[in-house]
N, C-alpha and C. Protein backbone atom coordinates (compact mmCIF):
# COMPACT_ATOMS: atom_id res chain seq x y z
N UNK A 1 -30.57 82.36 -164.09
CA UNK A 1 -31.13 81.03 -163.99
C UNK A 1 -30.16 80.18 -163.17
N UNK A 2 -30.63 79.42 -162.21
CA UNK A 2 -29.69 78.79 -161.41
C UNK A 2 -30.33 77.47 -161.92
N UNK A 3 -28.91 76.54 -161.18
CA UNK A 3 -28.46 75.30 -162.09
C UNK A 3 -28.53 74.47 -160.93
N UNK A 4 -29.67 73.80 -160.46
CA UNK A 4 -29.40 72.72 -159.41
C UNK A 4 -28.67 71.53 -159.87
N UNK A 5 -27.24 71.27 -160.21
CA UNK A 5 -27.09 69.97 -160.50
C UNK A 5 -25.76 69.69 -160.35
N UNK A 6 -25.12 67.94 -159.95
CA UNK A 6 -23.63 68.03 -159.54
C UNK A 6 -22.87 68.10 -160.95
N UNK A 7 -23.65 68.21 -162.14
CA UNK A 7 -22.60 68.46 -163.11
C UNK A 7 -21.74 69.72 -163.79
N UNK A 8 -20.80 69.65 -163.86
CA UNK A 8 -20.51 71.14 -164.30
C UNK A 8 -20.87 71.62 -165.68
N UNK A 9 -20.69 72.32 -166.22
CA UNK A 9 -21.12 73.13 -167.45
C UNK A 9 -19.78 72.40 -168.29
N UNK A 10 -20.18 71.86 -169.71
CA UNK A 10 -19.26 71.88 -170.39
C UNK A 10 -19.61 72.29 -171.74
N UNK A 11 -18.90 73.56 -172.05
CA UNK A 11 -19.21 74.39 -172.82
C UNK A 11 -18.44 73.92 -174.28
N UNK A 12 -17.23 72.76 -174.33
CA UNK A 12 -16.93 72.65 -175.44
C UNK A 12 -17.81 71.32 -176.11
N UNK A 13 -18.90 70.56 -175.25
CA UNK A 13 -19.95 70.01 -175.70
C UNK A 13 -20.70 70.04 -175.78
N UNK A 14 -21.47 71.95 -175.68
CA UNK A 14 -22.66 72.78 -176.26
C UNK A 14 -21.71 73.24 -177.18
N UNK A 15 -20.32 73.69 -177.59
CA UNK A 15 -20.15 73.98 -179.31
C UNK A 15 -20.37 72.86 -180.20
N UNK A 16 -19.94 71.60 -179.86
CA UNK A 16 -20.30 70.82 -180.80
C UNK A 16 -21.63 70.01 -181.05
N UNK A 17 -22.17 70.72 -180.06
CA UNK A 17 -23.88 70.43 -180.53
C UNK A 17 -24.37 71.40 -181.19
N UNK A 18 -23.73 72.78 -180.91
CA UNK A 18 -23.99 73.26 -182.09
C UNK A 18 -23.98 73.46 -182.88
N UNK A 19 -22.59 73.30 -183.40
CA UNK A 19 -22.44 72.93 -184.54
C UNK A 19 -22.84 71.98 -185.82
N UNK A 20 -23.09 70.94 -184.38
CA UNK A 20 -23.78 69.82 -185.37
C UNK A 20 -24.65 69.94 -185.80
N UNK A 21 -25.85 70.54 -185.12
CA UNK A 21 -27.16 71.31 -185.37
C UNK A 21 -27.27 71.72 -186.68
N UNK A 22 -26.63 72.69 -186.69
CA UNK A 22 -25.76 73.70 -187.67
C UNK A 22 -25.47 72.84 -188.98
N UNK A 23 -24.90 72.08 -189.16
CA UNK A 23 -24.59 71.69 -190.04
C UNK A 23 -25.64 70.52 -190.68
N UNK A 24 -26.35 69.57 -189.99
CA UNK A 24 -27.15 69.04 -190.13
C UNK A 24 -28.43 70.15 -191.01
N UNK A 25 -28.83 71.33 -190.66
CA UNK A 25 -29.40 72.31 -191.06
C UNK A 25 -28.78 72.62 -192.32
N UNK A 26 -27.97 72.85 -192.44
CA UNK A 26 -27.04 73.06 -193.72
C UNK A 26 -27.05 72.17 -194.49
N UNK A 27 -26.90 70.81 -194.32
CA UNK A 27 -27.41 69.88 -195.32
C UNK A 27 -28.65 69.78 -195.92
N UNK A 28 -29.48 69.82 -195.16
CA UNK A 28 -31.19 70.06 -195.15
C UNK A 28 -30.85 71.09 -196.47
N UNK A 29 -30.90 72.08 -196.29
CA UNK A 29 -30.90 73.84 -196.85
C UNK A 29 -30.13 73.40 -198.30
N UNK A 30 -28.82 72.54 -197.99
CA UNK A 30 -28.41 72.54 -199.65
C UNK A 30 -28.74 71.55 -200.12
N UNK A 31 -29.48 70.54 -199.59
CA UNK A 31 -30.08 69.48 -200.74
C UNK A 31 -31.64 69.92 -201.23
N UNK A 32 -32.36 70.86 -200.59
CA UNK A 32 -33.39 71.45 -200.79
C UNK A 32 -32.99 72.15 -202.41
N UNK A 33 -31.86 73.44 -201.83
CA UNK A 33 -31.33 73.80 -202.88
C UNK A 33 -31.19 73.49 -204.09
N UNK A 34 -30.18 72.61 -203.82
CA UNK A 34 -30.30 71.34 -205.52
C UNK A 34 -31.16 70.81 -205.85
N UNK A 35 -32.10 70.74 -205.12
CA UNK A 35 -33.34 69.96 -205.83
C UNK A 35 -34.02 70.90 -206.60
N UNK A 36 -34.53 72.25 -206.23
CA UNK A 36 -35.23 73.47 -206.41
C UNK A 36 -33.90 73.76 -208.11
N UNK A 37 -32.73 73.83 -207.72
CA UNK A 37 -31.94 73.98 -209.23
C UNK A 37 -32.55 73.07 -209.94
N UNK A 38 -32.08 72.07 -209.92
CA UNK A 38 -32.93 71.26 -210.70
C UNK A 38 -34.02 70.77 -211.26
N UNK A 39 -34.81 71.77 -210.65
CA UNK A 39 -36.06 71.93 -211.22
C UNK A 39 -37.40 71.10 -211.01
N UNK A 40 -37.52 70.49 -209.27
CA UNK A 40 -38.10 69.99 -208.69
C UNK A 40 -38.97 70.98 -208.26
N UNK A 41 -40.29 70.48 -208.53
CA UNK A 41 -41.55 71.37 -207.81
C UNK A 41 -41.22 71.73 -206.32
N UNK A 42 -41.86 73.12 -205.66
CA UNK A 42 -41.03 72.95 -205.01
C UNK A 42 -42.11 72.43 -203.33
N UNK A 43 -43.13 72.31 -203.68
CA UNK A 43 -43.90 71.21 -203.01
C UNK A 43 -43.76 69.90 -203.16
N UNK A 44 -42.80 69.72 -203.59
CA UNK A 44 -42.49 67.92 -203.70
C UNK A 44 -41.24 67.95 -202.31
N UNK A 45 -40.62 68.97 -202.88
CA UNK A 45 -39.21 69.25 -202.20
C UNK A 45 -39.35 69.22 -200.91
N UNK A 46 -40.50 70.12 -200.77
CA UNK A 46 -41.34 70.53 -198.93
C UNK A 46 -41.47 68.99 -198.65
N UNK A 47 -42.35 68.45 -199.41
CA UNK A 47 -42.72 67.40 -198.76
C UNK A 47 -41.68 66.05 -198.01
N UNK A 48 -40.29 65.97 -199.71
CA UNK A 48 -39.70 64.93 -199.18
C UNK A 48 -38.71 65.45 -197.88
N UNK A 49 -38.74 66.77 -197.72
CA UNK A 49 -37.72 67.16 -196.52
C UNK A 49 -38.28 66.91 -195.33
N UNK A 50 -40.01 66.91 -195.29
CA UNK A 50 -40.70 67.20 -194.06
C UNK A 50 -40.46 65.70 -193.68
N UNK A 51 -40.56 64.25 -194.88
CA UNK A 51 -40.80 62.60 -194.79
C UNK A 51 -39.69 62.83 -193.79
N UNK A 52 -38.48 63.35 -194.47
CA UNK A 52 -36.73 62.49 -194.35
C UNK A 52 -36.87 63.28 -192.67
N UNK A 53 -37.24 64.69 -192.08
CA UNK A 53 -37.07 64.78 -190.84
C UNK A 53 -38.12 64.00 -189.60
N UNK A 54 -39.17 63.61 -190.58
CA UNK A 54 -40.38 63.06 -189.35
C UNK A 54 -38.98 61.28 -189.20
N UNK A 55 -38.62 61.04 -190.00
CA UNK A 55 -37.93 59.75 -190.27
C UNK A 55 -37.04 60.31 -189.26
N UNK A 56 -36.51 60.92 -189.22
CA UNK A 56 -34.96 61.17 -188.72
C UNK A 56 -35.53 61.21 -187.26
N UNK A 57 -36.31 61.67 -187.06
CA UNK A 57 -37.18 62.43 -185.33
C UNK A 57 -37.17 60.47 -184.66
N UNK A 58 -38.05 60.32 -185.13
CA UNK A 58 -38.77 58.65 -185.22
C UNK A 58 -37.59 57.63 -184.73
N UNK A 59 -36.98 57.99 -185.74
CA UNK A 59 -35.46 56.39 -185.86
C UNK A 59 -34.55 56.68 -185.73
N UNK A 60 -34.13 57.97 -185.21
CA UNK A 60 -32.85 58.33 -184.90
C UNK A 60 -32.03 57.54 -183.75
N UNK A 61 -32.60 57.37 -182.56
CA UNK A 61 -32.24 56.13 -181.54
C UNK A 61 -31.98 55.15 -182.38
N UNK A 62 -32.92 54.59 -182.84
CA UNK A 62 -32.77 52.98 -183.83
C UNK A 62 -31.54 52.96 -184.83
N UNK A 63 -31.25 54.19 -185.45
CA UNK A 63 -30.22 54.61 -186.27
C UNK A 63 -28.84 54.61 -185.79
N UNK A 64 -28.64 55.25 -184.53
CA UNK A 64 -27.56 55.36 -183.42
C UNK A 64 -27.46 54.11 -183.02
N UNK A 65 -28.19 53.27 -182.26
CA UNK A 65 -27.60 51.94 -182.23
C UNK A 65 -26.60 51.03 -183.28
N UNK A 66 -27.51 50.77 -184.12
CA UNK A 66 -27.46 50.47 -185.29
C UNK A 66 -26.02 50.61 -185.79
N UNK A 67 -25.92 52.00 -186.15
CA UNK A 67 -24.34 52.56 -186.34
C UNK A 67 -23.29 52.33 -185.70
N UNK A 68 -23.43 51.99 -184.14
CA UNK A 68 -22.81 51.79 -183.29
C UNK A 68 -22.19 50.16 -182.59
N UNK A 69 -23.49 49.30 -183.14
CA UNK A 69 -23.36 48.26 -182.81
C UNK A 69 -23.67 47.89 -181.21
N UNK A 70 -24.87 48.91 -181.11
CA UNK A 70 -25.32 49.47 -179.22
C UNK A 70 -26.19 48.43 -179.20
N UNK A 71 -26.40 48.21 -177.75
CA UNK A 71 -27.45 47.19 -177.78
C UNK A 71 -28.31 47.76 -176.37
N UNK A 72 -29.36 47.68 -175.68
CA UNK A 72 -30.24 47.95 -174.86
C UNK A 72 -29.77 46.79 -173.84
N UNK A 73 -29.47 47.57 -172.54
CA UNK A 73 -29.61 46.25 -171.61
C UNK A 73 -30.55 46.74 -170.69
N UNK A 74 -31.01 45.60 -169.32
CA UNK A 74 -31.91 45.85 -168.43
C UNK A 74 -31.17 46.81 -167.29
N UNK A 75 -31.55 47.09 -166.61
CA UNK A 75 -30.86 47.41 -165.05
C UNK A 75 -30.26 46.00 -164.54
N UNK A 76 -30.85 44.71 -164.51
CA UNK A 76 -30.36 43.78 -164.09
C UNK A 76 -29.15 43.71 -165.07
N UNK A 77 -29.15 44.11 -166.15
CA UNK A 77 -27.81 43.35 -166.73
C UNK A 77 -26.64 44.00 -166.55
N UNK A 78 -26.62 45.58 -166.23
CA UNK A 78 -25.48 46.80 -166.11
C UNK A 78 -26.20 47.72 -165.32
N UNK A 79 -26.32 47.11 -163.45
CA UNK A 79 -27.19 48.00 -162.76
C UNK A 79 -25.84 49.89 -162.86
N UNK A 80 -24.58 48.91 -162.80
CA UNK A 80 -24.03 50.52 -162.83
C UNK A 80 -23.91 52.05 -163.83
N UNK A 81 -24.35 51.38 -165.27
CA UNK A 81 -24.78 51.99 -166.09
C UNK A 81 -26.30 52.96 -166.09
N UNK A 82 -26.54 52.32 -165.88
CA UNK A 82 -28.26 52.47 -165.24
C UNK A 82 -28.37 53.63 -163.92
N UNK A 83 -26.86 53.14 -163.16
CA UNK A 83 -27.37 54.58 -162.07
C UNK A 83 -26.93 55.53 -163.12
N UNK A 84 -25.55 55.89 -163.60
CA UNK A 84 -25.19 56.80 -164.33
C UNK A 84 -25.86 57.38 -165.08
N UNK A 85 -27.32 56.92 -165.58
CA UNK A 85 -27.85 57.33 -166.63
C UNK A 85 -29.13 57.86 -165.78
């Protein structure tokens, strides 16, 4: 597969996406877990995991700001940001 692009490959920020992946998954998997110990139906469990990821899909931008204290500007306000992106 060839790579038309001026950026180079940086492979130690595909490990930590994967990882993050990874671990984000792993949280999922052991709070499922504990719930299922505990003796949660386990169609309730399906369900509140499927709410918390349609949530997470949805507001994750809104969430990242948020956390960050990011704010949205125009092209007029940071045209040089804007090429970069």
């Amino acid at each position: 597969m060839s790579r038309n692009t001026k950026f180079q490959v940086d492979h130690g920020l595909t490990a930590r996406m994967v990882t993050t992946m990874f671990l984000l998954g792993l949280v999922y998997a052991v709070a499922v877990a504990a719930a299922l110990v505990a003796g949660a139906q386990i169609m309730l469990v399906v369900v509140i995991a499927a709410v918390f990821l349609v949530v997470q899909f949805f507001f994750s931008d809104r969430i990242a700001l948020w956390s960050m204290k990011g704010e949205i500007v125009s092209p007029a306000q940071a045209p040089q940001l804007h090429a970069i992106v």
